[in-house]
Protein backbone atom coordinates (compact mmCIF):
# COMPACT_ATOMS: atom_id res chain seq x y z
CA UNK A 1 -51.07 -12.46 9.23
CA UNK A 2 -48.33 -14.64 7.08
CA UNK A 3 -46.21 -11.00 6.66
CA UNK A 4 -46.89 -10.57 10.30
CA UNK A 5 -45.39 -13.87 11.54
CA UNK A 6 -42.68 -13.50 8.93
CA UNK A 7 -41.67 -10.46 10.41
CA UNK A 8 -41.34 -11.70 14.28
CA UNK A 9 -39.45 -14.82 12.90
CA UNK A 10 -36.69 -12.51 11.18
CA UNK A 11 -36.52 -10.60 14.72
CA UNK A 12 -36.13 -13.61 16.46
CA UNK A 13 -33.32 -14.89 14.20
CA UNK A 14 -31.79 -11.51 14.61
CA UNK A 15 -31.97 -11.52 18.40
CA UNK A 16 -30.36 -15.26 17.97
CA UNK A 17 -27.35 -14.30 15.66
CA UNK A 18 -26.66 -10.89 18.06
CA UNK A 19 -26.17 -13.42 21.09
CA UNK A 20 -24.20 -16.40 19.64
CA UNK A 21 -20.59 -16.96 21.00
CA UNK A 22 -18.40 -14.69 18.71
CA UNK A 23 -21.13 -12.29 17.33
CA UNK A 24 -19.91 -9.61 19.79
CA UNK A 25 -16.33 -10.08 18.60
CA UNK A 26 -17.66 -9.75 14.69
CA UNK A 27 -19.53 -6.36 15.31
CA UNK A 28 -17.06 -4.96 17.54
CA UNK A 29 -14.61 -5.61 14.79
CA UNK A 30 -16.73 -3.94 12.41
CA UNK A 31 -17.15 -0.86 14.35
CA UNK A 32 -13.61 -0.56 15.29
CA UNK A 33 -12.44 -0.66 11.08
CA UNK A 34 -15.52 1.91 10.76
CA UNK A 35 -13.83 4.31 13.48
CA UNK A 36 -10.93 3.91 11.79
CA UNK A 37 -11.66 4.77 8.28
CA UNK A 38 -13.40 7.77 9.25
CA UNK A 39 -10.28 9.19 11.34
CA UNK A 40 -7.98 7.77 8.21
CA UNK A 41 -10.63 9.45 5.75
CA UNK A 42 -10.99 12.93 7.81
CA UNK A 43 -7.14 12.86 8.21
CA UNK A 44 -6.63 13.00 4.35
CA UNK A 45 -9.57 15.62 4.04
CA UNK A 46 -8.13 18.12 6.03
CA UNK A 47 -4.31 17.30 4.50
CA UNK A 48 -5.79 17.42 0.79
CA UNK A 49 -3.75 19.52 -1.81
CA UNK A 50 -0.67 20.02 0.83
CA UNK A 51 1.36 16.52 0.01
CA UNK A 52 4.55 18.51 -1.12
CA UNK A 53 7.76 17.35 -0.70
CA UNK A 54 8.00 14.32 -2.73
CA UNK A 55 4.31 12.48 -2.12
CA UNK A 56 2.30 11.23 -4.28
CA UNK A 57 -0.45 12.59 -5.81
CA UNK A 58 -4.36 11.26 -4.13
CA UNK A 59 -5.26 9.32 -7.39
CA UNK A 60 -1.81 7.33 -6.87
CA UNK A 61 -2.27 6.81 -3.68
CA UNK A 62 -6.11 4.90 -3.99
CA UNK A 63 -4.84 2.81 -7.21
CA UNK A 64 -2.35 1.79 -4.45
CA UNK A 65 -4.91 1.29 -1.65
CA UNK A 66 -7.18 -0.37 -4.26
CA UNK A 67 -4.27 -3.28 -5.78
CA UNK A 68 -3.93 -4.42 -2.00
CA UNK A 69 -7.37 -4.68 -1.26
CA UNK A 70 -8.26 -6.31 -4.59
CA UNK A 71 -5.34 -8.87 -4.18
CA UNK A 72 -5.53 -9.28 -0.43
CA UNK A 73 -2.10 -8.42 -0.04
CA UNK A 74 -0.56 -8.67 3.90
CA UNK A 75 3.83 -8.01 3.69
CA UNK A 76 4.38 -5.05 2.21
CA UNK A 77 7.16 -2.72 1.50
CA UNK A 78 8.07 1.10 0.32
CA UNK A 79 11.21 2.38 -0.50
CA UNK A 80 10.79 5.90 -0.13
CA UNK A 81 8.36 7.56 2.69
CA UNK A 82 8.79 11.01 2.02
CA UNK A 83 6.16 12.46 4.71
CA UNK A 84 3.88 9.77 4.61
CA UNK A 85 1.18 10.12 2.12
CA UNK A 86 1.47 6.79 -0.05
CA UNK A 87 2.28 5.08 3.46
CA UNK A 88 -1.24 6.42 4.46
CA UNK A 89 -3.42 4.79 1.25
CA UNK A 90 -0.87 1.51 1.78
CA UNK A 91 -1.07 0.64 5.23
CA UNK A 92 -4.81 1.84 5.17
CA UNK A 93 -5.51 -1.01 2.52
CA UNK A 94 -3.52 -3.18 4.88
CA UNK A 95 -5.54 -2.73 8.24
CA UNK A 96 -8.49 -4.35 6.31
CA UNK A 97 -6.50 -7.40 4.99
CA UNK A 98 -4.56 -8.18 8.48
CA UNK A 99 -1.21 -6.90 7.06
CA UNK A 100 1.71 -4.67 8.07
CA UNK A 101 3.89 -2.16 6.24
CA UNK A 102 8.16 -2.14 6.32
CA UNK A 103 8.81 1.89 5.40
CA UNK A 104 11.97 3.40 4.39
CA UNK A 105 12.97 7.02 4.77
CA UNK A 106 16.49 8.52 4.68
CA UNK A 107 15.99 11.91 5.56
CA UNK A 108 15.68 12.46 8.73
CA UNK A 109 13.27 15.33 8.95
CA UNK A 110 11.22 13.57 6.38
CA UNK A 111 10.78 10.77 8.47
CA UNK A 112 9.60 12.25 12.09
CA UNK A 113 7.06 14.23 10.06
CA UNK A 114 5.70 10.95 8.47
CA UNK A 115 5.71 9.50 11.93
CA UNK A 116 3.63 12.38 13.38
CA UNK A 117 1.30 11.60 10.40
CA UNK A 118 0.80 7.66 10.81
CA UNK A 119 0.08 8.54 14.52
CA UNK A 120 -2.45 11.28 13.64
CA UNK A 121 -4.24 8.98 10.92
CA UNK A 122 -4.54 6.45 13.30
CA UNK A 123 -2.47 3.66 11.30
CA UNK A 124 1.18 3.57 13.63
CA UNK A 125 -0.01 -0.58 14.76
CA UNK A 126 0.52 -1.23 10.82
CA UNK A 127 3.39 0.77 9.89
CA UNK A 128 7.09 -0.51 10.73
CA UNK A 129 9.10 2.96 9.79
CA UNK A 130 13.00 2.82 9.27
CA UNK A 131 15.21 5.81 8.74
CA UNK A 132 17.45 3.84 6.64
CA UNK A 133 19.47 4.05 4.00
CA UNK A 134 17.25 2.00 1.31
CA UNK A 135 20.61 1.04 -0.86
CA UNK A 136 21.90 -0.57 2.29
CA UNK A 137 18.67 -1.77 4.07
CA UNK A 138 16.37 -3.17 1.25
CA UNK A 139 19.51 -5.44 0.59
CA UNK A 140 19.27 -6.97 4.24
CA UNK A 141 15.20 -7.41 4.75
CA UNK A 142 14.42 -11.19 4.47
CA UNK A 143 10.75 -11.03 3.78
CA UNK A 144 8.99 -12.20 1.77
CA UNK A 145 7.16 -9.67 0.18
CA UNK A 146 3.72 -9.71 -1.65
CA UNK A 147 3.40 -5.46 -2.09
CA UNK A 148 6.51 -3.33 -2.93
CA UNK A 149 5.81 -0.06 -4.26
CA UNK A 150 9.11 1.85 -4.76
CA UNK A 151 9.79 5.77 -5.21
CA UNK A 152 13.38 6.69 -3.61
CA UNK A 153 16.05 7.44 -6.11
CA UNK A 154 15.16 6.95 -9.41
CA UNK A 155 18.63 5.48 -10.95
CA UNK A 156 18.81 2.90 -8.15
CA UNK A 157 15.49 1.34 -9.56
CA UNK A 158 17.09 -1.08 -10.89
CA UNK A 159 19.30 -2.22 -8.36
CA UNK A 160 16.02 -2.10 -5.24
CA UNK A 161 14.08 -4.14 -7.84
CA UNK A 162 17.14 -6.71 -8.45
CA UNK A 163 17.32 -6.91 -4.70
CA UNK A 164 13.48 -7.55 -3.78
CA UNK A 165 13.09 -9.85 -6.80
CA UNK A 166 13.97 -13.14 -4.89
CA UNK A 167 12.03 -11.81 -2.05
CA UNK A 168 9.00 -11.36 -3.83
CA UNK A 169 6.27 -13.88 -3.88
CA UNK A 170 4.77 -15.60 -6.74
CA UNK A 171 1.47 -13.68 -7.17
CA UNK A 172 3.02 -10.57 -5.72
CA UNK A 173 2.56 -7.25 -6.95
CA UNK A 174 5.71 -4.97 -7.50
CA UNK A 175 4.91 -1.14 -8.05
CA UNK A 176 6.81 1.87 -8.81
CA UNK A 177 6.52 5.68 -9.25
CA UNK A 178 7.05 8.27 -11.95
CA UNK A 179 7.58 5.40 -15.01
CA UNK A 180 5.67 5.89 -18.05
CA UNK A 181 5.94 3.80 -21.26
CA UNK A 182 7.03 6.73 -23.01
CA UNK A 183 10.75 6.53 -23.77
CA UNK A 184 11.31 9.90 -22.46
CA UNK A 185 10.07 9.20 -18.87
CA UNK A 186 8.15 11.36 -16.71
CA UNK A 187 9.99 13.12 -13.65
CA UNK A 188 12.44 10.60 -12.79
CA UNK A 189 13.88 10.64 -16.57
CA UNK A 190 16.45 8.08 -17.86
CA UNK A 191 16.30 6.49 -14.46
CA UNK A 192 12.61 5.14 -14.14
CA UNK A 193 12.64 4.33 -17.98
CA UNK A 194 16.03 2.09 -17.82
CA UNK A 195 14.14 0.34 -14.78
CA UNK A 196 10.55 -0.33 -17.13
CA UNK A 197 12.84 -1.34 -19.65
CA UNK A 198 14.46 -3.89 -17.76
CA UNK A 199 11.50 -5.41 -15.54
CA UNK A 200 9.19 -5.27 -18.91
CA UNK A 201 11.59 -7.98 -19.97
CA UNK A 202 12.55 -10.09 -17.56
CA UNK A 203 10.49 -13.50 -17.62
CA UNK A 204 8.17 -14.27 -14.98
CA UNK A 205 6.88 -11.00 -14.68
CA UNK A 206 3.39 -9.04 -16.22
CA UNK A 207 3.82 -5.35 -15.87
CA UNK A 208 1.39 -2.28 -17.24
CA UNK A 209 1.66 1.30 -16.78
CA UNK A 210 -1.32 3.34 -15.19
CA UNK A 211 -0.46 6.78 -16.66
CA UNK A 212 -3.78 8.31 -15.11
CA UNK A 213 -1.83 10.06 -12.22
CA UNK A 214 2.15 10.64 -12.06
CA UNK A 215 2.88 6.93 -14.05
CA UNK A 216 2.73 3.77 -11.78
CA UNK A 217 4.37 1.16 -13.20
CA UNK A 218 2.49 -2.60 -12.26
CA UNK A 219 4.18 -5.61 -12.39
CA UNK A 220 2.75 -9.08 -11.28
CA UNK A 221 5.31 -11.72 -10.04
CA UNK A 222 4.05 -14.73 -12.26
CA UNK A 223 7.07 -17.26 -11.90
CA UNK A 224 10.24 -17.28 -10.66
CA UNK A 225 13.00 -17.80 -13.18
């Protein structure tokens, strides 16, 4: 009788939560993220194993998905769309912490094929794509940031990093491709390595490497200088 009672009072409560002012909102919410993830998650299945032409490889792109979800991160930037893949796994992460991506692409074909993919993964309301030059236009964007992951021109490192530094907030997360701790690089060669060198130096920054893909370099912004 006790498990009986029990069990109408737990109904009850139920019934009671379903019809308080903002409940609707909450669920509705809910199943509009879960319509999304499975049009962002059957979007990748059918794309799987034909990111070419610069992308990232998958395991990249969910360490990158997984930093801005861990750290609830809501301004981010990438230097370097390619066709859209990374942009995908960012701006994914970012329609479940209320943020927006900036995106820069210079090529021009590059770029309207990336487009045609945000729109087809259903993620265009959070992506803000530029065909840009990224030497000219990463110098001009006010921010601030608290996600950057860069992988345009490898010897310009540097000089994007140097350029988003003041623009970066304390607790933010700076990212980059192709680095490895190695002094002999991975694809983007003396480039990427002069960059790690650099940034693993500079005070008021804590970077790893997570080698388990293509090399992702990690660097928290812990003070400014």
């Amino acid at each position: 009788m006790e498990i009986k009672n029990f069990s109408i009072f737990l109904c009850t409560l139920l019934g009671l939560v379903l019809v308080l002012p903002g409940s609707n909102v909450f669920l509705q919410e809910k199943t509009d993220e879960q319509i999304l993830d499975r049009k962002v998650r059957a979007f990748l299945d059918s794309r799987q194993g034909t990111w070419v032409d610069l992308n990232v490889p998958q395991s990249d792109g969910k360490l990158l998905y997984d930093l801005i979800i861990k750290n609830r991160y809501k301004k981010a930037l990438e230097i370097g769309t390619s066709t859209g893949h990374s942009t995908i796994w960012i701006a994914w992460a970012l329609s479940k912490t209320g943020g927006k991506l900036i995106t820069i692409e210079i090529d021009e074909g590059r770029y309207r094929e990336a487009v045609a993919n945000f729109k087809a993964a259903g993620l265009s309301r959070f992506i803000d794509p530029r065909l840009a030059d990224a030497h000219d236009l990463v110098k001009k964007l006010q921010g601030p940031f608290d996600f950057v992951f860069s992988d345009a021109d490898k010897e310009w490192y540097t000089n994007y990093f140097m350029d988003i530094y003041p623009k970066l907030e304390v607790g933010g997360c700076y990212t980059a491709h192709n680095v490895s701790e190695s002094s002999r690089g991975r694809r983007g060669g003396r480039g990427t390595q002069k960059f790690y060198e650099y940034i693993k130096k500079m005070p008021g920054m804590e970077t790893t490497v997570d080698s388990r893909g293509a090399g992702l370099s990690i660097s928290y912004k812990t003070a400014t200088r």
